[in-house]
Protein backbone atom coordinates (compact mmCIF):
# COMPACT_ATOMS: atom_id res chain seq x y z
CA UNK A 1 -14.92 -36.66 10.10
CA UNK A 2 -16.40 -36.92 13.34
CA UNK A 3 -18.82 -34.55 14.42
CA UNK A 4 -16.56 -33.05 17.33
CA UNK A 5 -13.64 -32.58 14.96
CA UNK A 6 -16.85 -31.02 12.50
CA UNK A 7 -17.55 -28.62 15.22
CA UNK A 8 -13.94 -27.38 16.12
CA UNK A 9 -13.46 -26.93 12.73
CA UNK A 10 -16.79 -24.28 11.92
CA UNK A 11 -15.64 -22.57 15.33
CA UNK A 12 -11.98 -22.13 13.92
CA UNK A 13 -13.33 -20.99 10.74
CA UNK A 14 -16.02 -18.51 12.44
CA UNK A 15 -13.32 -17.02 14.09
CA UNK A 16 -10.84 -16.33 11.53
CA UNK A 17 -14.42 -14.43 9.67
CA UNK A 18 -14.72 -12.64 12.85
CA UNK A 19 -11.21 -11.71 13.05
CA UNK A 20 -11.33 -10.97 9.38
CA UNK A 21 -14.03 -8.76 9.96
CA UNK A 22 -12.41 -6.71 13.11
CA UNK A 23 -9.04 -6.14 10.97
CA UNK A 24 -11.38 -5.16 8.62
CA UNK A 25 -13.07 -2.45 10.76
CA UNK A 26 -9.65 -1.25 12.51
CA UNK A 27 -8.42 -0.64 9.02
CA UNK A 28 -11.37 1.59 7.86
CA UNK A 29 -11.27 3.22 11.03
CA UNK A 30 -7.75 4.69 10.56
CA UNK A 31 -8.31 5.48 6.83
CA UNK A 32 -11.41 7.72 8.60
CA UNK A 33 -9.57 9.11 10.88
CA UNK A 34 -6.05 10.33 8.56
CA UNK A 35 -8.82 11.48 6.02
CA UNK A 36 -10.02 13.87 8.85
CA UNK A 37 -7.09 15.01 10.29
CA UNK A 38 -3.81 13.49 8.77
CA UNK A 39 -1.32 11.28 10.65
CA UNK A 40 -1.73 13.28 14.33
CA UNK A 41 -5.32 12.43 13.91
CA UNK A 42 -4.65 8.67 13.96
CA UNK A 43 -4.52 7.61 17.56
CA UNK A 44 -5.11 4.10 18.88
CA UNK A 45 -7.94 4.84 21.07
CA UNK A 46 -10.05 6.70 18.92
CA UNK A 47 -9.46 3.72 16.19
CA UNK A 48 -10.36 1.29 18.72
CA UNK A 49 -13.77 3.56 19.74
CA UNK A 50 -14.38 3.89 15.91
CA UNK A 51 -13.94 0.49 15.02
CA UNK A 52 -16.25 -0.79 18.19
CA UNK A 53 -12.90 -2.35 19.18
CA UNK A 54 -11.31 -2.83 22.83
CA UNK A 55 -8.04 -1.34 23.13
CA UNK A 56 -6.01 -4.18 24.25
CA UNK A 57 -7.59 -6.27 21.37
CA UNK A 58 -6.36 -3.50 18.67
CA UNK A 59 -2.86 -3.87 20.19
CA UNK A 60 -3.17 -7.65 19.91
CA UNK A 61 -3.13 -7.11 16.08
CA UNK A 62 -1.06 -3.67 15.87
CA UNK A 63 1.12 -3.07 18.52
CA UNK A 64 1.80 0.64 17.12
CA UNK A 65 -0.25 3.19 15.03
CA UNK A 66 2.43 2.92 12.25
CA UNK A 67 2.29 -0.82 11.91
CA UNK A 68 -1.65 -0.09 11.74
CA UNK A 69 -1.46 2.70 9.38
CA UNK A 70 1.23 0.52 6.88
CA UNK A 71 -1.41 -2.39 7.28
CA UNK A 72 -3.92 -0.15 5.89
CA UNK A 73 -1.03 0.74 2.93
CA UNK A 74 -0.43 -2.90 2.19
CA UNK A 75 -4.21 -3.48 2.11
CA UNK A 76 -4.50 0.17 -0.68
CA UNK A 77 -1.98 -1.35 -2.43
CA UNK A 78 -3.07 -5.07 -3.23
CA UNK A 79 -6.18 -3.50 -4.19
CA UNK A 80 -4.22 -1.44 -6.71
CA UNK A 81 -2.07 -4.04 -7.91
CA UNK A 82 -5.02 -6.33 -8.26
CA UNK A 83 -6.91 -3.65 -10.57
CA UNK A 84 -3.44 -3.60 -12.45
CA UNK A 85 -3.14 -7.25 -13.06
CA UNK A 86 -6.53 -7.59 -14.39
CA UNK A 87 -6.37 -4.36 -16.78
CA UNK A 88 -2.58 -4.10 -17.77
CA UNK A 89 -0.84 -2.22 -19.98
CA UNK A 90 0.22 -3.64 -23.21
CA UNK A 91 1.09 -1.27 -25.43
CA UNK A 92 3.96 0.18 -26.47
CA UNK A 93 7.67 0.21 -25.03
CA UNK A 94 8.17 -0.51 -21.48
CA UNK A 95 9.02 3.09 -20.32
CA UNK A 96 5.60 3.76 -21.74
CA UNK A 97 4.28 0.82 -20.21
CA UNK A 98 5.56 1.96 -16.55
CA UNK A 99 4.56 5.12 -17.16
CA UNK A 100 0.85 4.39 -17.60
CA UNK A 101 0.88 2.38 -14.74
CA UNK A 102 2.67 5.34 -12.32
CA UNK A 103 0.14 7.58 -13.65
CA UNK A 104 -2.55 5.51 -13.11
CA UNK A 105 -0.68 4.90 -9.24
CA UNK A 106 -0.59 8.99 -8.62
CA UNK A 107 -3.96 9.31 -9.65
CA UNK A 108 -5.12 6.94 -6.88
CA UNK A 109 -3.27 8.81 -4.04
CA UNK A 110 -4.33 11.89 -5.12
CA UNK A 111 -7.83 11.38 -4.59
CA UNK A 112 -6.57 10.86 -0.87
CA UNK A 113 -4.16 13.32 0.35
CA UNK A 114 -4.48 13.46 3.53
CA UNK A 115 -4.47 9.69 3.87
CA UNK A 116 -1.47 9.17 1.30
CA UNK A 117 0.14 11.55 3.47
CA UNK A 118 -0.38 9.70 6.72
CA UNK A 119 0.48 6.21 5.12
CA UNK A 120 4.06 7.57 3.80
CA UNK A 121 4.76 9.05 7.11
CA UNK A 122 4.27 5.81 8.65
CA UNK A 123 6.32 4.53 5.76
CA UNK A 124 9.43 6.21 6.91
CA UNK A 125 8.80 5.80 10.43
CA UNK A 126 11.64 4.08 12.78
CA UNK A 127 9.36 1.58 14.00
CA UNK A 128 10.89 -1.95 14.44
CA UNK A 129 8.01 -3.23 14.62
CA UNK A 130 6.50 -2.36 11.26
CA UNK A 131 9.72 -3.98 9.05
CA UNK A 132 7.74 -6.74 7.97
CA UNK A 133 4.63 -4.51 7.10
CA UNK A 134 6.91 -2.27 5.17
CA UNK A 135 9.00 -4.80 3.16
CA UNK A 136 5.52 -6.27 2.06
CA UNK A 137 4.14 -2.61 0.73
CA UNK A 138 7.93 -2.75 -0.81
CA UNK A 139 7.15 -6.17 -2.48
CA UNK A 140 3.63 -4.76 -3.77
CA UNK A 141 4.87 -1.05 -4.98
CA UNK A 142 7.56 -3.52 -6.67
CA UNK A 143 5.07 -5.64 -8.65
CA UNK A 144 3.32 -3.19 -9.98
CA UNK A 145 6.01 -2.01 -11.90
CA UNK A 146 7.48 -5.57 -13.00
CA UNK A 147 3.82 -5.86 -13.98
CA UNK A 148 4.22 -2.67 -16.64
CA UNK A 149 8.05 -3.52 -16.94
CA UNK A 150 7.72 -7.24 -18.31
CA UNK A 151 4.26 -6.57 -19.74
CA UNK A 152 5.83 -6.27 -22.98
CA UNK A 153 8.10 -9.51 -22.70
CA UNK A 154 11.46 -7.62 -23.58
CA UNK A 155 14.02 -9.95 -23.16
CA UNK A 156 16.68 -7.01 -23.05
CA UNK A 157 15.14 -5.46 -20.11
CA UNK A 158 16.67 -5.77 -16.72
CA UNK A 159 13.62 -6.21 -14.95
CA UNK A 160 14.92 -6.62 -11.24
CA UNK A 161 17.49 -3.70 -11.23
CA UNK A 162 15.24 -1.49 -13.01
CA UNK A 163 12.52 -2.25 -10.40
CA UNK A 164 14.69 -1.70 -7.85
CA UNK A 165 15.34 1.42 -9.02
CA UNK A 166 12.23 2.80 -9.94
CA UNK A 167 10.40 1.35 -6.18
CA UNK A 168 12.79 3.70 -5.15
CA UNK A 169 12.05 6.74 -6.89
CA UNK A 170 8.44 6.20 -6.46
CA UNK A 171 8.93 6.14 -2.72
CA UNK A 172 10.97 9.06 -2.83
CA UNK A 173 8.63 10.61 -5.04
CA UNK A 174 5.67 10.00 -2.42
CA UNK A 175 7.34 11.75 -0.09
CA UNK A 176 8.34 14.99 -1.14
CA UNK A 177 4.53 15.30 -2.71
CA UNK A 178 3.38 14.13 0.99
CA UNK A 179 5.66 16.49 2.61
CA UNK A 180 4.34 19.79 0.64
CA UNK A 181 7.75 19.86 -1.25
CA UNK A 182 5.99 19.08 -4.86
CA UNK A 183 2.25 18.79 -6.30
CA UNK A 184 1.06 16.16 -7.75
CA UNK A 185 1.95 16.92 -11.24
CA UNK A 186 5.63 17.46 -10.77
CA UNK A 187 5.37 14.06 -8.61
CA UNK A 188 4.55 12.45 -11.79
CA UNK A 189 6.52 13.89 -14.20
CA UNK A 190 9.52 12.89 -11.82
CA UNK A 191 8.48 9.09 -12.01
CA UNK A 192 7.65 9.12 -16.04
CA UNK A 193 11.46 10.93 -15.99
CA UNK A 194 12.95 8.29 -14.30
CA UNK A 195 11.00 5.54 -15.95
CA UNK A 196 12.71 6.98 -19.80
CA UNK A 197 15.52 7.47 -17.92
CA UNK A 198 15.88 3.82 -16.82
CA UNK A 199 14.23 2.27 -19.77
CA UNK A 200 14.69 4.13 -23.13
C-alpha cells in the first residue's frame, strides 16, 4: 500500500469516527430533549444547539424530527435486543418464554415515559421519509420475540406468523400506554395475554 492510498484511507476512516460521533451526539440530544418535554419538545434547532451541531448538517443525516426521533428508537432497541441475546430466556414453554422477554421490554420503557412516548408518536407518524427507519425498529421489536419464541427450539411453533402477530400487539400495546389510554401494568398484561393466547 502506498503511502498516499495509506493516507486517504486514515482520513476516510477518521471521518466515519467523526460522523459516528455527531450521530452519536444528535441522538442523545433528542433523547434529552423528549425526556424534558415529550415529542413538542423535540425540535431540530434546539437538537442541533444541544448537540453542538449546524442545522443544515443535522438535516444532512435526518431530514425530519421523526426520522431523528425513530433513529434514536432503532438505536434503544438494538441495545435491548443485544442485552436479550446475550441473557435469554430458556426456560419453560414459549408463551412463558415471550412473556419474560415483554416484561423485561415494558420495564425498559417505563423507566422513560416521556421518551417512549415521543418515540411511538414518531412511530405512527405519516412521514415518508422515516419508512426505512421504521421497518428496521419493526425488524428489531420482531427479533426479540423470535429470540424468546424459538429459544426453546419447538418445532411445532409457527415462529413467523406468531411474530407477526405479537410485533403487532406490542406496537399496539405501546401506544395506547403512550397515549394515556392504559398504565403500564395493564400494557403488560395485554402482551403476556396475547402471548398464551398465540402460543398455549
Amino acid at each position: 500500500m502506498s503511502a498516499t492510498t495509506s493516507g486517504a484511507t486514515r482520513r476516510t476512516g477518521t471521518r466515519a469516527l467523526e460522523t459516528a460521533a455527531r450521530k452519536a451526539r444528535l441522538l442523545a440530544a433528542a433523547t434529552e430533549l423528549a425526556r424534558e418535554g415529550g415529542y413538542d419538545a423535540v425540535q431540530m434547532r434546539d437538537v442541533a444547539a444541544r448537540a453542538e451541531v449546524a442545522l443544515g448538517t443535522l438535516y444532512r443525516h435526518y431530514s425530519s424530527k421523526d426520522q431523528l426521533l425513530l433513529a434514536a428508537m432503532l438505536d434503544q432497541t438494538e441495545v435491548l435486543r443485544a442485552r436479550i441475546d446475550q441473557r435469554p430466556p430458556r426456560a419453560g414453554t414459549p408463551a412463558e418464554r415471550v412473556s419474560e422477554v415483554l416484561r423485561r421490554a415494558c420495564r425498559a420503557l417505563e423507566r422513560e415515559p416521556r421518551v417512549t412516548a415521543a418515540l411511538v408518536s414518531a412511530m405512527f407518524s405519516s412521514d415518508p421519509d422515516a419508512i426505512d427507519v421504521k421497518r428496521a425498529v419493526g425488524d428489531q421489536l420482531r427479533g426479540i420475540i423470535e429470540t424468546a419464541v424459538d429459544g426453546g427450539g419447538d418445532a411445532d411453533v409457527e415462529v413467523e406468523a406468531v411474530v407477526e402477530v405479537l410485533g403487532s400487539v406490542w406496537l399496539s400495546a405501546m401506544a395506547f400506554w403512550a397515549g394515556g389510554l392504559t398504565d403500564a401494568a395493564t400494557m403488560a398484561q395485554r402482551l403476556d395475554r396475547a402471548a398464551h393466547l398465540l402460543l398455549d
